[in-house]
N, C-alpha and C. Protein backbone atom coordinates (compact mmCIF):
# COMPACT_ATOMS: atom_id res chain seq x y z
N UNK A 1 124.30 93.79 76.22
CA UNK A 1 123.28 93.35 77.17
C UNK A 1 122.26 92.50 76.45
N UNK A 2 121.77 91.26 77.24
CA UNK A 2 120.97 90.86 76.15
C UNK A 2 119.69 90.29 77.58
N UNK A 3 118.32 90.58 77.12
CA UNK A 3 117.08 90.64 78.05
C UNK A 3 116.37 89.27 77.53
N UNK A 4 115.66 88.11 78.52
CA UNK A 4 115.29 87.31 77.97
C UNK A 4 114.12 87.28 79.04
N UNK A 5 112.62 86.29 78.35
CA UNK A 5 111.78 86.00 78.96
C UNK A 5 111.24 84.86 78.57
N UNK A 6 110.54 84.13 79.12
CA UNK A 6 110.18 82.76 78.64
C UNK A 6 108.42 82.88 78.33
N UNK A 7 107.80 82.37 77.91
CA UNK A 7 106.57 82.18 77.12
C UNK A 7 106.09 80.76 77.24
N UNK A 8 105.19 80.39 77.95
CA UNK A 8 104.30 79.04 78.08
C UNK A 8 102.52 79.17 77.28
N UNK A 9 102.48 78.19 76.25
CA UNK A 9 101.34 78.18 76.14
C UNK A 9 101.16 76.30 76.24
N UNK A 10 99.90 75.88 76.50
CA UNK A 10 99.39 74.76 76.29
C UNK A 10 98.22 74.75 75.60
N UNK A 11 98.10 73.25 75.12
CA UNK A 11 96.69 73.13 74.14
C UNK A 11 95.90 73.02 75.39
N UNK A 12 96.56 71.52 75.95
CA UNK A 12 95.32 70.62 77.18
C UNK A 12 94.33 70.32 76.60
N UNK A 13 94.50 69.64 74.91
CA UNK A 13 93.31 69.11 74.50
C UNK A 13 92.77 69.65 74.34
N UNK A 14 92.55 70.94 74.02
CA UNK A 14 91.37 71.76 73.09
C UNK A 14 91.44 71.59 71.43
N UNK A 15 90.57 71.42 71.21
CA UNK A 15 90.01 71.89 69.58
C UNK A 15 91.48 72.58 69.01
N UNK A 16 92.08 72.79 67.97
CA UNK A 16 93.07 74.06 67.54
C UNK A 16 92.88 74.16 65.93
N UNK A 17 92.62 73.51 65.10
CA UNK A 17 91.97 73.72 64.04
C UNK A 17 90.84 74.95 63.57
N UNK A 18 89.55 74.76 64.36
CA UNK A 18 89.16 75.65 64.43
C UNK A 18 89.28 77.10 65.06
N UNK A 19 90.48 77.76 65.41
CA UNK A 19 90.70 78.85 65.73
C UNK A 19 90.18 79.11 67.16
N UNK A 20 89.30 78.01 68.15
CA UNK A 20 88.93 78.59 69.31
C UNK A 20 89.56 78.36 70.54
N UNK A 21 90.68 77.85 70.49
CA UNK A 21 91.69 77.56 71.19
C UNK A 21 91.91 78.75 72.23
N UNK A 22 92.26 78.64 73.51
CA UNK A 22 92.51 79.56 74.87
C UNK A 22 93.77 80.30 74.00
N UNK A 23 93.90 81.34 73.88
CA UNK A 23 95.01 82.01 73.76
C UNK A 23 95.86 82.77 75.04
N UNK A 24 95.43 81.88 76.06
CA UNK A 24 96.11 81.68 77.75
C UNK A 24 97.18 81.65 77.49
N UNK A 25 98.10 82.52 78.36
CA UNK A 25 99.52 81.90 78.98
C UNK A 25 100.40 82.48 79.73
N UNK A 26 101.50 82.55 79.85
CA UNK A 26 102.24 83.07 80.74
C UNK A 26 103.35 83.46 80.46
N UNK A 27 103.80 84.55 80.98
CA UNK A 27 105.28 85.14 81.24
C UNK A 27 106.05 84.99 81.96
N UNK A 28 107.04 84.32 81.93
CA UNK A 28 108.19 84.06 82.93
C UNK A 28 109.00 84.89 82.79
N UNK A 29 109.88 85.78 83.88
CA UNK A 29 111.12 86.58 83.82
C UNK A 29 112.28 85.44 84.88
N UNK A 30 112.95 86.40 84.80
CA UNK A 30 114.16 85.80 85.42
C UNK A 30 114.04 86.04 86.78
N UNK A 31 113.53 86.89 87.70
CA UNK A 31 113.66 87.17 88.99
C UNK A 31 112.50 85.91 89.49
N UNK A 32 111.85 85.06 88.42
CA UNK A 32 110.53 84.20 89.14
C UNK A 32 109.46 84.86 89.24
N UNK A 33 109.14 85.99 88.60
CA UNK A 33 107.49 86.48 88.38
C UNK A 33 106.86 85.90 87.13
N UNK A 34 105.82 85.59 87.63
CA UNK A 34 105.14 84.93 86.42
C UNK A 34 103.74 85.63 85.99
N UNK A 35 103.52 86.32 84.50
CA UNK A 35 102.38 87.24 84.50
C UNK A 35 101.56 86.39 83.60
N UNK A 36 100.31 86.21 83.85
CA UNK A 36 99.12 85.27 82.58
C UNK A 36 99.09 86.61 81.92
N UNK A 37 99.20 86.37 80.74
CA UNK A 37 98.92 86.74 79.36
C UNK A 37 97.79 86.15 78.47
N UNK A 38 97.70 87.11 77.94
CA UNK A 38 96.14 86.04 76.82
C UNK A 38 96.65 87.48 75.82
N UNK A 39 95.77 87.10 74.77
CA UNK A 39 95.82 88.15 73.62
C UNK A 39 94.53 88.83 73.74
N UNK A 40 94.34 90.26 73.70
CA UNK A 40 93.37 91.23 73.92
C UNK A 40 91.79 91.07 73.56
N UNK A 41 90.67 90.65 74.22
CA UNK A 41 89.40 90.57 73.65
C UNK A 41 89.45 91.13 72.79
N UNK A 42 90.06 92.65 72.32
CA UNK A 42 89.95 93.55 71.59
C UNK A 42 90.19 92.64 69.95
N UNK A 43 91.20 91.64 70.00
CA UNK A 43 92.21 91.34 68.71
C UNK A 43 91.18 89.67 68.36
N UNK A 44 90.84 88.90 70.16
CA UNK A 44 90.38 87.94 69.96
C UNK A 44 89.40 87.53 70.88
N UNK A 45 88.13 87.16 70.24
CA UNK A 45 86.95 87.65 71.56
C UNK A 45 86.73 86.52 72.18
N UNK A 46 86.38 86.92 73.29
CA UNK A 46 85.92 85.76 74.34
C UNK A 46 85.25 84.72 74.04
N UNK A 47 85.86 83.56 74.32
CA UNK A 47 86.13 83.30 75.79
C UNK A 47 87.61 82.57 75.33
N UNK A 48 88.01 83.35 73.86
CA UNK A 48 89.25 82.45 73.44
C UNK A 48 90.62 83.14 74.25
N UNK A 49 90.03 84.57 74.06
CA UNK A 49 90.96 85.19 75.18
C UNK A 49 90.59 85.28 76.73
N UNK A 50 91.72 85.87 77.56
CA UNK A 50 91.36 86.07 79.20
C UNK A 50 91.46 87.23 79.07
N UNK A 51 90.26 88.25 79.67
CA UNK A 51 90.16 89.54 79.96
C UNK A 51 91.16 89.41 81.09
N UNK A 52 91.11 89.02 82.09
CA UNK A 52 91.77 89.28 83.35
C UNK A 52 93.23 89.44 82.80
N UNK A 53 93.89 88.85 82.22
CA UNK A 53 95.24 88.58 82.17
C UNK A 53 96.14 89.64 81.22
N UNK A 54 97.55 89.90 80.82
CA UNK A 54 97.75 91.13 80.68
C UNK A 54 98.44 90.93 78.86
N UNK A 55 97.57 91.88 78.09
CA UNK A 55 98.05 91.30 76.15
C UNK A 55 99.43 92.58 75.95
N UNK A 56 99.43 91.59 75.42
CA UNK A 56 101.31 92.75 74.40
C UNK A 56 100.78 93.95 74.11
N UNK A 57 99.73 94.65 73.61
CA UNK A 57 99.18 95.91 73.55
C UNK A 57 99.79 96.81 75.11
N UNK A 58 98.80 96.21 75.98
CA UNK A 58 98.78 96.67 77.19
C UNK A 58 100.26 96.84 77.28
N UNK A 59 100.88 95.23 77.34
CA UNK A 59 102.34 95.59 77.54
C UNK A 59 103.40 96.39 77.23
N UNK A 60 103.12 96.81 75.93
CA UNK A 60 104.04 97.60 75.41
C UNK A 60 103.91 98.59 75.86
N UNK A 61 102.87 99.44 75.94
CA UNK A 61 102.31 100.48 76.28
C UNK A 61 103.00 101.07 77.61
N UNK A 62 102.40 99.94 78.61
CA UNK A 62 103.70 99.67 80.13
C UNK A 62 104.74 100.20 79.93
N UNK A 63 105.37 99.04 79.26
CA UNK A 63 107.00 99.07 79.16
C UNK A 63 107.31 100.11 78.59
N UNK A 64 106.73 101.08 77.25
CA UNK A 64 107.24 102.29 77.39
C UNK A 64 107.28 103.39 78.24
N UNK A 65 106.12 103.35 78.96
CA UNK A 65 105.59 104.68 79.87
C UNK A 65 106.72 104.56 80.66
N UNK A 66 107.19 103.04 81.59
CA UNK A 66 108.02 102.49 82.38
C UNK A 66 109.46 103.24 81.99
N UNK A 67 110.25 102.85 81.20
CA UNK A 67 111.11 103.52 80.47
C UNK A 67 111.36 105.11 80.62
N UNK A 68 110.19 105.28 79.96
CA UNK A 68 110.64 106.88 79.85
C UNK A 68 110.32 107.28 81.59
N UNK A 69 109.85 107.26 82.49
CA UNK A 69 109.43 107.27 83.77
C UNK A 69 110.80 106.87 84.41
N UNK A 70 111.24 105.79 84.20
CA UNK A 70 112.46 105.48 84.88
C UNK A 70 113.51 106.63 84.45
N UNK A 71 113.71 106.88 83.16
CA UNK A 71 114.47 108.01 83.07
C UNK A 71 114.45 109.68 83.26
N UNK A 72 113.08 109.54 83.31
CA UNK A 72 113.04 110.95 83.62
C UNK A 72 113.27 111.49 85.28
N UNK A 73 113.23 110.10 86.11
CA UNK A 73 113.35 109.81 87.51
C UNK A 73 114.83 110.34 87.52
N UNK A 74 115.65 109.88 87.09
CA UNK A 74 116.87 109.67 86.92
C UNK A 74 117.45 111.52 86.37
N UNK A 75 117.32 111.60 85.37
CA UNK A 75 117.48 112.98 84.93
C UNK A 75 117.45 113.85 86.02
N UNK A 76 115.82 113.95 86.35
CA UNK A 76 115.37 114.68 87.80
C UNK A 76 116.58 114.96 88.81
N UNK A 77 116.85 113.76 89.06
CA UNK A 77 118.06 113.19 90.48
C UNK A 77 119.08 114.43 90.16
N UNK A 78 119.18 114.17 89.21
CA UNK A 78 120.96 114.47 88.23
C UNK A 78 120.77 116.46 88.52
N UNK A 79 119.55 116.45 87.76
CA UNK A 79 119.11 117.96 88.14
C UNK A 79 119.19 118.45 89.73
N UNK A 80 118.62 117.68 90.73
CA UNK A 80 118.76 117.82 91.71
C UNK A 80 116.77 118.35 92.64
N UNK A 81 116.07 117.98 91.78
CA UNK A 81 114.72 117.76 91.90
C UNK A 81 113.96 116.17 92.58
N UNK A 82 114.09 116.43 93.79
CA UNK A 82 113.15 115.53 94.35
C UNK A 82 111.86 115.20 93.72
N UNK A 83 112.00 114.09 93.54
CA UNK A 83 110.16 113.92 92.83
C UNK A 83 109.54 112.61 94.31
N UNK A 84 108.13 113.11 94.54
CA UNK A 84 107.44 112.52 95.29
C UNK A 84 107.19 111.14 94.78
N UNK A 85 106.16 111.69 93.70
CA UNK A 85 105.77 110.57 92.81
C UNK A 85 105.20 110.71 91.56
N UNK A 86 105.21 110.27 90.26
CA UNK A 86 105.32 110.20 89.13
C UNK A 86 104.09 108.82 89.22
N UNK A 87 102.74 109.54 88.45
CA UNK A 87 101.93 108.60 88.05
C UNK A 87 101.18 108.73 86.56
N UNK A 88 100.96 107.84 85.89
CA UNK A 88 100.75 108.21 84.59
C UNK A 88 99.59 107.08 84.15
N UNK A 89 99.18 107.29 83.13
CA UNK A 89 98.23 106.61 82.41
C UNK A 89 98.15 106.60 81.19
N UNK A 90 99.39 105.78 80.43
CA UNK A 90 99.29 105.79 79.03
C UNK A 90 98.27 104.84 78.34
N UNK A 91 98.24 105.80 77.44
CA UNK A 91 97.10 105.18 76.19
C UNK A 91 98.00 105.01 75.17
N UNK A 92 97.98 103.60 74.41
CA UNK A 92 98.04 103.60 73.18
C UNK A 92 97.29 103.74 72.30
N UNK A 93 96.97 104.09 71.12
CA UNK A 93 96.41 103.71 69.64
C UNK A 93 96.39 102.66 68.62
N UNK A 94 95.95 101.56 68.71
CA UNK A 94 96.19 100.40 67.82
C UNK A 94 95.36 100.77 66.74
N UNK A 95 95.42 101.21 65.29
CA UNK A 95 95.28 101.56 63.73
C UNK A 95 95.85 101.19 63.01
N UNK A 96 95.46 101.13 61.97
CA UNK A 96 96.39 100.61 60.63
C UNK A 96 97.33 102.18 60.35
N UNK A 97 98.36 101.81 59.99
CA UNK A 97 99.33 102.54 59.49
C UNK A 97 99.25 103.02 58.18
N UNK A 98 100.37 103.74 57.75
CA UNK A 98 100.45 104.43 56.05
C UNK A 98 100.55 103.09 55.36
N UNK A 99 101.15 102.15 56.04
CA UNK A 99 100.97 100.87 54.94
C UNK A 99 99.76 99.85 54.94
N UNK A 100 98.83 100.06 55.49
CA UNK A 100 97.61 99.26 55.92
C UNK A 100 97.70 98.56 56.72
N UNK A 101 98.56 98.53 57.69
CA UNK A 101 99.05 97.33 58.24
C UNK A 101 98.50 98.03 60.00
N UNK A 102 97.66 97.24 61.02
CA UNK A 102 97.76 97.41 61.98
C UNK A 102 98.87 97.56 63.03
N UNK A 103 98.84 98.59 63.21
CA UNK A 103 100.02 98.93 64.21
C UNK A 103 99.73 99.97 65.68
N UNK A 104 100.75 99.95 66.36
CA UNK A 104 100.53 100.98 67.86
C UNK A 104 101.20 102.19 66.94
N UNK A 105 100.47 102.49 66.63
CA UNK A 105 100.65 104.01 66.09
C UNK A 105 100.81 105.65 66.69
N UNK A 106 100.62 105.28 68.14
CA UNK A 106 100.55 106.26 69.03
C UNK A 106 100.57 105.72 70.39
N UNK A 107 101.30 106.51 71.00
CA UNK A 107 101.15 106.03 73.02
C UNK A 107 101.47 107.63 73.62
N UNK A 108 100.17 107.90 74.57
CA UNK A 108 100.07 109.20 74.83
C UNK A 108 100.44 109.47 76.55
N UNK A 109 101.58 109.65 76.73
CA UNK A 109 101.14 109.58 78.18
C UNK A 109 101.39 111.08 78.94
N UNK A 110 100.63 111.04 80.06
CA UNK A 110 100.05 112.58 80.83
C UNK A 110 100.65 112.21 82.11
N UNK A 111 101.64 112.40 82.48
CA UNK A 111 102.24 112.20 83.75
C UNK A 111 101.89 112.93 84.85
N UNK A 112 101.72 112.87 86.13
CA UNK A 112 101.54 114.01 87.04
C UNK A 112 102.34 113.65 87.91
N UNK A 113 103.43 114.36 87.96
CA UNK A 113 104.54 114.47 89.18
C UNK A 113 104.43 115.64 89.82
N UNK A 114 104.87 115.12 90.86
CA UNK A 114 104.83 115.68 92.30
C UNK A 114 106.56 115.98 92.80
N UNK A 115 107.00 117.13 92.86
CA UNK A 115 108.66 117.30 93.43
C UNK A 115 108.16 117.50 94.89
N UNK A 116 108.97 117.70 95.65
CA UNK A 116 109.71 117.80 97.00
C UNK A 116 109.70 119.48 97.27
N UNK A 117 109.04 119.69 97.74
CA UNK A 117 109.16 120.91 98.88
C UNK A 117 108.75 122.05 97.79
N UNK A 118 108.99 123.68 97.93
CA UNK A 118 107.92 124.67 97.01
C UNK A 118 109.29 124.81 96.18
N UNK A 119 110.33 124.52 95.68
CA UNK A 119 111.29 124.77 94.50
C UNK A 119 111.18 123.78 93.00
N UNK A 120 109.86 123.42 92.87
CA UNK A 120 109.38 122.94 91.96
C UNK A 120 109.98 123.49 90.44
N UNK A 121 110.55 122.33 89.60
CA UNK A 121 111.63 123.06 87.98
C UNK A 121 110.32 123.63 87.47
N UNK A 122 110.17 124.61 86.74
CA UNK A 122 109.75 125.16 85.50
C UNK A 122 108.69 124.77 84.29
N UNK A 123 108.04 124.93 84.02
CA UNK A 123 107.26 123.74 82.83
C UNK A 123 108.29 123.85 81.98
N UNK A 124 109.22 124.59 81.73
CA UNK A 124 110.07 124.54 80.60
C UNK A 124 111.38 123.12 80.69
N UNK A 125 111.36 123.44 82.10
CA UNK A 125 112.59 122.76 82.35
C UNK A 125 112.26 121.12 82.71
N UNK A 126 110.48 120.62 83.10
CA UNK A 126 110.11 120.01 83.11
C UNK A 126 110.07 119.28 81.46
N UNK A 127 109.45 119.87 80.88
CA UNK A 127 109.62 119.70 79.22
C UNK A 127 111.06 118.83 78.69
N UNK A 128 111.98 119.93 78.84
CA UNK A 128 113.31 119.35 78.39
C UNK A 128 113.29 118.16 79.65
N UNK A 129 113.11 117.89 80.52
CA UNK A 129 113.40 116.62 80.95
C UNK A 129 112.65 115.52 80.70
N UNK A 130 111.59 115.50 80.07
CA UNK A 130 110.81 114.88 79.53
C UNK A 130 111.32 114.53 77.94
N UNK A 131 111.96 115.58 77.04
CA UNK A 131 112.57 115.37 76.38
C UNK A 131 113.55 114.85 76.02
N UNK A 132 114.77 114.84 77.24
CA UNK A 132 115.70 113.78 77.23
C UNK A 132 115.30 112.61 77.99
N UNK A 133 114.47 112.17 78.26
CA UNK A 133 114.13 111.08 79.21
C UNK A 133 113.44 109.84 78.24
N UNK A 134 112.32 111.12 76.67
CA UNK A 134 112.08 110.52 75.51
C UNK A 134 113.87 110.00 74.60
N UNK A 135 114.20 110.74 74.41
CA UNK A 135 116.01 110.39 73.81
C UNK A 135 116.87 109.49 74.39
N UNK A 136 116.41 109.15 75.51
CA UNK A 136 117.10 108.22 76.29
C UNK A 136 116.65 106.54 76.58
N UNK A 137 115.69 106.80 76.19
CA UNK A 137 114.69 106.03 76.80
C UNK A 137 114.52 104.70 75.72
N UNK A 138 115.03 103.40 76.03
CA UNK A 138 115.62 102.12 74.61
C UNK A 138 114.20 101.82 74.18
N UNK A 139 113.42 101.98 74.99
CA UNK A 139 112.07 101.19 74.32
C UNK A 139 111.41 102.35 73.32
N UNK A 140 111.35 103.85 73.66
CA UNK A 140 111.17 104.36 72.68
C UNK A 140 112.09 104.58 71.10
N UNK A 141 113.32 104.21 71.37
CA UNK A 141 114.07 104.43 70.90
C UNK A 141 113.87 103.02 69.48
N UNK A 142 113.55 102.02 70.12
CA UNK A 142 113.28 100.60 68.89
C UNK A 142 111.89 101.05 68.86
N UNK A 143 111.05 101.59 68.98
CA UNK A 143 109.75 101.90 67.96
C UNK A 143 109.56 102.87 67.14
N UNK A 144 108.82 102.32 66.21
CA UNK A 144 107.93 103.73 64.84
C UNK A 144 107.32 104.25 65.66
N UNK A 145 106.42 104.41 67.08
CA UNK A 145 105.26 104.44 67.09
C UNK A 145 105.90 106.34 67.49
N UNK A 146 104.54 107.05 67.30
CA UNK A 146 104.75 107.93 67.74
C UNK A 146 104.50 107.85 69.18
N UNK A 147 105.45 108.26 69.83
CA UNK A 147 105.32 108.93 71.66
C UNK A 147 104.82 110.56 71.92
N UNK A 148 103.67 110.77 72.47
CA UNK A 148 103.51 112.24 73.01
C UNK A 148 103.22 112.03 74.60
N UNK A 149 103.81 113.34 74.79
CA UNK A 149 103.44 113.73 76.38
C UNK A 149 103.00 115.19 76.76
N UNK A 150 101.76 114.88 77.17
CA UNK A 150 100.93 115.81 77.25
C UNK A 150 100.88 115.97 78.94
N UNK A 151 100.07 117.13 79.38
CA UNK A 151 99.65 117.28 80.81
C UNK A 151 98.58 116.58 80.77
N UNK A 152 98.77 116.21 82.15
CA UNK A 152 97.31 115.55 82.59
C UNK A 152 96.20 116.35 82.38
N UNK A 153 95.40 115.57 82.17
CA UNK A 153 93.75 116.23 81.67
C UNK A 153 93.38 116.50 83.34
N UNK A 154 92.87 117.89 83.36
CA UNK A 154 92.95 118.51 85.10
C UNK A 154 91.07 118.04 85.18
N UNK A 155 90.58 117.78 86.28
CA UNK A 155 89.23 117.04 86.14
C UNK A 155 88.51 118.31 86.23
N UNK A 156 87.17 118.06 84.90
CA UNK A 156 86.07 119.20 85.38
C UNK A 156 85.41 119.28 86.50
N UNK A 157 85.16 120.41 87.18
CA UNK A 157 84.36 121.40 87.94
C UNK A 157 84.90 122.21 88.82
């Protein structure tokens, strides 16, 4: 299988020597969605980057939660567990690593699913499906980074 996406940047006559160049641009996929990208205020500060638009940090982050979510959907099925809906909010960690080197060193995500009717699986059995859904799952599978999955943080009062 092989996954491709296309990448547009332009100058449009800006400055590029001095480093203040738009780090604007876009993502093309194959179905015709097109996402603006910029690189993270966090990495490159305004106004060289676009807050609005979505950086490879963010993305990755996505695309793993996505992944393991799609598979644990799937597992579920196989088990025979209706899930309502599956919503999550991963965090990554961008730090320097054991080699000094900045890296996503962590992506934490707290899922809260919802099954179908009062025969709800087990936290145990929830676990192991979360566990093979991590084993299964290609995007975790090509990273160092560490993956945890924790419960959702339940809100105080």
């Amino acid at each position: 299988m092989q996954f491709e996406a296309r990448l547009e940047w332009q100058r449009n006559g800006q400055p590029f020597l001095d480093q203040k160049y738009s780090r604007g641009h876009e993502w093309r996929f194959d179905g015709g969605l097109r996402v603006p990208a910029s690189s993270s205020p966090l990495s490159v500060p305004l106004p060289m980057s676009v807050a609005d638009n979505v950086d490879p940090e963010e993305a990755l982050v996505a695309a793993t939660a996505s992944c393991h979510m799609l598979f644990f959907l799937s597992i579920a099925a196989k088990r025979g567990h209706v899930v309502e809906s599956y919503v999550d909010n991963p965090v990554g960690l961008l730090e320097k690593d054991g080699a000094g080197r900045m890296s996503m060193t962590n992506i934490t995500m707290r899922p809260e699913i919802v099954f179908a009717g009062g025969d709800w699986p087990s936290e145990d059995e929830i676990a192991a499906m979360h566990h093979e859904a991590h084993d299964k799952c290609y995007i975790a599978n090509s990273l160092k980074t560490e993956i945890t999955i924790e419960p959702p943080i339940e809100p105080e009062g």
